[in-house]
C-alpha atoms as a PDB file:
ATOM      1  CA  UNK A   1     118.375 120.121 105.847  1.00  0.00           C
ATOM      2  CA  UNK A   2     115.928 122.462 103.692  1.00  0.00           C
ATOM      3  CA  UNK A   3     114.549 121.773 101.234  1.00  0.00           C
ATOM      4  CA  UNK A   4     111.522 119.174 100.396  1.00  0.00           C
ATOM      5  CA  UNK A   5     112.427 116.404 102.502  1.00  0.00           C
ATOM      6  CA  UNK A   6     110.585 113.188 101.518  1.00  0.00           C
ATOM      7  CA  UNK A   7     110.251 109.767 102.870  1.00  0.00           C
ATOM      8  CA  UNK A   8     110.981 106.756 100.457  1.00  0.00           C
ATOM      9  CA  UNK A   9     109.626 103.595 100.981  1.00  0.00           C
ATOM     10  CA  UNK A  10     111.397 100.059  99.141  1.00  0.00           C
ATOM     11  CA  UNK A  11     111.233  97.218  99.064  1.00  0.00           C
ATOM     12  CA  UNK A  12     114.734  94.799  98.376  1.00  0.00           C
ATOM     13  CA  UNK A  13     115.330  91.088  98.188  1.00  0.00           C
ATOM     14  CA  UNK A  14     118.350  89.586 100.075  1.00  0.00           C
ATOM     15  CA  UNK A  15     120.827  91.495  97.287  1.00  0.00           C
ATOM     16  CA  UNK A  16     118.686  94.870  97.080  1.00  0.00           C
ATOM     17  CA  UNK A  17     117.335  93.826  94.346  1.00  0.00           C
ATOM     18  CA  UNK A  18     113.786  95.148  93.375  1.00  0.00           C
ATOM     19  CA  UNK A  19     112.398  94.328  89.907  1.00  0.00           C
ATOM     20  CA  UNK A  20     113.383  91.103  87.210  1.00  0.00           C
ATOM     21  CA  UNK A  21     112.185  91.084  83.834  1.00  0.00           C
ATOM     22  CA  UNK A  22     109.769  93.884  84.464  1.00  0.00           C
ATOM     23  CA  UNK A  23     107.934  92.834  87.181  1.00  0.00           C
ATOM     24  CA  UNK A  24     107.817  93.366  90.976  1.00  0.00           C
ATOM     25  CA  UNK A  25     109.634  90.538  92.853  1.00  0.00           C
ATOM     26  CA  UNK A  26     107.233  90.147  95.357  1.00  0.00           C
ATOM     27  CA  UNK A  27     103.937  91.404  97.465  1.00  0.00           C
ATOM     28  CA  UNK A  28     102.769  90.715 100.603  1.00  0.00           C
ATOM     29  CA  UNK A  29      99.600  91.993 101.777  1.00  0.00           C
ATOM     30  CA  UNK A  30      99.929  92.545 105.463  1.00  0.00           C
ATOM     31  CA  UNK A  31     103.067  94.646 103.997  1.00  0.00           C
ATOM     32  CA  UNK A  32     100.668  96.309 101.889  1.00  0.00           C
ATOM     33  CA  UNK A  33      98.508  96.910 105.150  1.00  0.00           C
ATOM     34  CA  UNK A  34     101.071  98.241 107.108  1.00  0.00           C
ATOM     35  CA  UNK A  35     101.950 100.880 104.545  1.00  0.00           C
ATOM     36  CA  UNK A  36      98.826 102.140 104.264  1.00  0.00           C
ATOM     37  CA  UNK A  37      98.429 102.478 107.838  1.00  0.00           C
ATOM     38  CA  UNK A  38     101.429 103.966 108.482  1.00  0.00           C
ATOM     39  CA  UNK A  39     100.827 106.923 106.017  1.00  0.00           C
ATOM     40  CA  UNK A  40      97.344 106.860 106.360  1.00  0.00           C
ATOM     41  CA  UNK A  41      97.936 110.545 107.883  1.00  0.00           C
ATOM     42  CA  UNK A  42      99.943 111.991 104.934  1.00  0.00           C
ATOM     43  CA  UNK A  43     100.143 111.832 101.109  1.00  0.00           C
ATOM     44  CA  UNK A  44     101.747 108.501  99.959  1.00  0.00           C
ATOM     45  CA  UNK A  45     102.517 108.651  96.210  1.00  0.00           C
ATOM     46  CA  UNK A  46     103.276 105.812  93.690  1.00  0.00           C
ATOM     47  CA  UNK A  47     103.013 105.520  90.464  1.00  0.00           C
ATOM     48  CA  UNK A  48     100.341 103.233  88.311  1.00  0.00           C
ATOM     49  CA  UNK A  49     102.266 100.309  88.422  1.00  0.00           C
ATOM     50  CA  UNK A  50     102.340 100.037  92.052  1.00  0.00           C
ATOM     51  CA  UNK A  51      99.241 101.535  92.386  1.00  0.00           C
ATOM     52  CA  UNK A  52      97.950  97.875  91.320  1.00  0.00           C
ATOM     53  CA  UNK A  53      98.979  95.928  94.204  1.00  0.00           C
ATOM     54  CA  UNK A  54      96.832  98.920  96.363  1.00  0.00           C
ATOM     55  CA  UNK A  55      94.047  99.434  94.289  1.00  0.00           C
ATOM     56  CA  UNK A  56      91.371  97.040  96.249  1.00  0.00           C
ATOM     57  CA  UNK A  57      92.450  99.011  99.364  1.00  0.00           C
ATOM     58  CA  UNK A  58      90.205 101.957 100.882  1.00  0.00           C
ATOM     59  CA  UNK A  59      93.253 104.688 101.051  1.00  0.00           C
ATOM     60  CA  UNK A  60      92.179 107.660  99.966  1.00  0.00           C
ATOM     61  CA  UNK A  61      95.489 109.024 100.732  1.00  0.00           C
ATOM     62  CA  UNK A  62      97.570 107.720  97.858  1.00  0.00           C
ATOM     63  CA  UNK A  63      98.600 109.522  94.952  1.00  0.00           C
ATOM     64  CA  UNK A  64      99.129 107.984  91.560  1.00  0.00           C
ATOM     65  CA  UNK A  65     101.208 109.873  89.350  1.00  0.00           C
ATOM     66  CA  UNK A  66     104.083 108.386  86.973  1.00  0.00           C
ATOM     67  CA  UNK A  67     106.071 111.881  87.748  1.00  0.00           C
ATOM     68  CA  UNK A  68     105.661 111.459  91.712  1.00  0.00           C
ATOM     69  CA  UNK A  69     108.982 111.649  92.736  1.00  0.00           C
ATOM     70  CA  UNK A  70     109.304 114.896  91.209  1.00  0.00           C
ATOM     71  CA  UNK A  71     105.519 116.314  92.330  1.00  0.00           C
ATOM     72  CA  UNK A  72     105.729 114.835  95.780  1.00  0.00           C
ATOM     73  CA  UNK A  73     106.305 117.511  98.653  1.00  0.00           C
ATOM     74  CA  UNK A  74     107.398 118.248 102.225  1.00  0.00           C
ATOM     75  CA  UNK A  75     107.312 115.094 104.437  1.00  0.00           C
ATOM     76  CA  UNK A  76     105.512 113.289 101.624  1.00  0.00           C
ATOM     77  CA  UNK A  77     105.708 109.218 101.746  1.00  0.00           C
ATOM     78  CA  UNK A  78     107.021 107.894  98.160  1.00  0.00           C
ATOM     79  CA  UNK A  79     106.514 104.187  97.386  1.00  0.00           C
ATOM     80  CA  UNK A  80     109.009 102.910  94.602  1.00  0.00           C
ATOM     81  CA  UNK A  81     109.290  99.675  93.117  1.00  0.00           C
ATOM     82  CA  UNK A  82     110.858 100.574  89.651  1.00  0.00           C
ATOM     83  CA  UNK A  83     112.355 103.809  89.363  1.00  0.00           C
ATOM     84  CA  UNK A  84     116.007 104.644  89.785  1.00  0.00           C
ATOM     85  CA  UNK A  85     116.317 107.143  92.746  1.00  0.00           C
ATOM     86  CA  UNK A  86     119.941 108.006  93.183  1.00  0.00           C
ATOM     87  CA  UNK A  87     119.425 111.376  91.286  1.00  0.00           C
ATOM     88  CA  UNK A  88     116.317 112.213  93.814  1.00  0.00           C
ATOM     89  CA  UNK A  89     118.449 111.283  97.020  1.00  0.00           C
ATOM     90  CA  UNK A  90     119.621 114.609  97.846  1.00  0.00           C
ATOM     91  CA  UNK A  91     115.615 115.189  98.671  1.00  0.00           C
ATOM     92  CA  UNK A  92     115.399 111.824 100.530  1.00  0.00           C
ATOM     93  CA  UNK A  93     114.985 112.261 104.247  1.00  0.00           C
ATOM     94  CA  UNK A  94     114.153 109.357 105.366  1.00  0.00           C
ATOM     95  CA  UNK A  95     114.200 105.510 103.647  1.00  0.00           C
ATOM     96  CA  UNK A  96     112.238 102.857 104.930  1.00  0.00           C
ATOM     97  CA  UNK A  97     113.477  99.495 103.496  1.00  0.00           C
ATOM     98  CA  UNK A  98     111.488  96.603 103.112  1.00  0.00           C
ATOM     99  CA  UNK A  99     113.234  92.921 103.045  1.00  0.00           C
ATOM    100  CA  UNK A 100     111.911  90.460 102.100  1.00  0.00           C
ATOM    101  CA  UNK A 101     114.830  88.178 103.387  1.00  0.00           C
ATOM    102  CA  UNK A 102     114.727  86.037 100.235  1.00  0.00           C
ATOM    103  CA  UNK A 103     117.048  86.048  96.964  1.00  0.00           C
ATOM    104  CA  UNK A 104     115.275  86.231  93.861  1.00  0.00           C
ATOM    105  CA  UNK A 105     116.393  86.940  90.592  1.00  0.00           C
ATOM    106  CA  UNK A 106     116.948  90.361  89.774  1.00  0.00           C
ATOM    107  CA  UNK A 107     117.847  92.740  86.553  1.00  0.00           C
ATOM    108  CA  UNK A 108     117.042  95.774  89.177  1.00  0.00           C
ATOM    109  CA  UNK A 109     118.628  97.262  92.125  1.00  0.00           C
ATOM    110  CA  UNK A 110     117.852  99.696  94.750  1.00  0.00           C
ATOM    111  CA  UNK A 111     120.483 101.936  93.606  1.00  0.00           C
ATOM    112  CA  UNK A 112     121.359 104.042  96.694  1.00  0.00           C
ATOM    113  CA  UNK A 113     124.158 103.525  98.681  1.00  0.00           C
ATOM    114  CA  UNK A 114     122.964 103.809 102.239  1.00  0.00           C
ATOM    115  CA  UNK A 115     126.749 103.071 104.044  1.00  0.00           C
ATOM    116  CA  UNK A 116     127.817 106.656 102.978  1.00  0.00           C
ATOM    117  CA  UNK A 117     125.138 109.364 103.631  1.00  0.00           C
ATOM    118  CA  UNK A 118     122.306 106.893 106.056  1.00  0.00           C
ATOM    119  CA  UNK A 119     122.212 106.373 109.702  1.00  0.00           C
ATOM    120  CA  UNK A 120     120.014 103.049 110.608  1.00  0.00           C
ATOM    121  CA  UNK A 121     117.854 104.027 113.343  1.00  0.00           C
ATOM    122  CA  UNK A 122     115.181 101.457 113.583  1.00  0.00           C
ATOM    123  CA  UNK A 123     115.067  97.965 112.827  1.00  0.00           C
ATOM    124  CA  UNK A 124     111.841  95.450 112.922  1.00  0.00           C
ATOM    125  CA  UNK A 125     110.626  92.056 112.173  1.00  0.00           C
ATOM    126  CA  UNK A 126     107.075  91.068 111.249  1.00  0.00           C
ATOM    127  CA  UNK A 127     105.448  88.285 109.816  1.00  0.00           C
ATOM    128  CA  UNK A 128     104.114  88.882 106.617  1.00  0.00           C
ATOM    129  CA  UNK A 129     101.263  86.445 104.741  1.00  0.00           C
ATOM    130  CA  UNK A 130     103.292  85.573 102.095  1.00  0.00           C
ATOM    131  CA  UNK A 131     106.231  85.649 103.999  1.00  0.00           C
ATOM    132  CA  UNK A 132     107.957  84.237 107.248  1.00  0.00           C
ATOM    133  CA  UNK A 133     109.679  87.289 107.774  1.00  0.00           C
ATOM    134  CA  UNK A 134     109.584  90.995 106.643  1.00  0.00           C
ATOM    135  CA  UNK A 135     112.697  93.129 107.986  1.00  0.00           C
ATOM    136  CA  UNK A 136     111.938  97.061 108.017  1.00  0.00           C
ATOM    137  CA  UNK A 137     114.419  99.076 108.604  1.00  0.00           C
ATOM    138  CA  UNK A 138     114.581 102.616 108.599  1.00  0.00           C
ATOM    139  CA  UNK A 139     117.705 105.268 107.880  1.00  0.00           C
ATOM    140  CA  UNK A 140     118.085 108.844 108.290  1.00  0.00           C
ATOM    141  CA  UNK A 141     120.723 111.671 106.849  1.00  0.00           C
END
């Protein structure tokens, strides 16, 4: 592909919805867990306002910077929870997509369409704490 290739991590209601009236949907904290795990060998940036769902956590790997999707690099894990990322797709490589198999209200959307460019290539089910079931799925180009 070339380029910085990153890996974007979101999490979407039942309509891909992320955010309503400012504010995160939901959290789950074996979610939060398994994220940090997961990219507990590379950088995983955020910004501050997700940064305070993972600030109790030991993770010295995360990166909290409001700019991260434009500072992040090479193979780079990016958690978003409410940021528009349709104009940073082009150096998406990978999404992982949280859902959280529930409708809640929403006045934000995950705003990439992943039937045109994304290939789903994994699919699992887990049970969260806060939550009977948490889908992750994850696409490639």
């Amino acid at each position: 592909m070339g380029g910085i290739e990153l890996i974007l991590i979101v999490c979407v209601d039942a309509n891909n919805g992320m955010m309503f009236n400012k504010r995160r949907q939901s959290q789950d904290r074996i979610f939060r867990a398994q994220i940090v795990n997961e990219t507990q060998k590379a950088r995983l940036w955020m910004n501050q306002y997700s940064y305070s769902q993972f600030k109790d956590t030991d993770a010295n790997h995360i990166i909290v910077d409001d700019d991260f999707l434009d500072k992040a690099a090479d193979i780079d894990y990016c958690y978003v929870e409410n940021m528009s990322v349709y104009q940073y797709e082009d150096k998406i490589d990978k999404i992982i997509l949280y859902k959280w198999n529930r409708k809640y209200p929403a006045d934000f959307w995950f705003d990439i369409s992943l039937q045109e460019k994304w290939k789903l290539v994994y699919t699992e089910n887990f049970k969260g704490y806060s939550h009977e079931k948490i889908t992750k799925e994850v696409y490639t180009k």
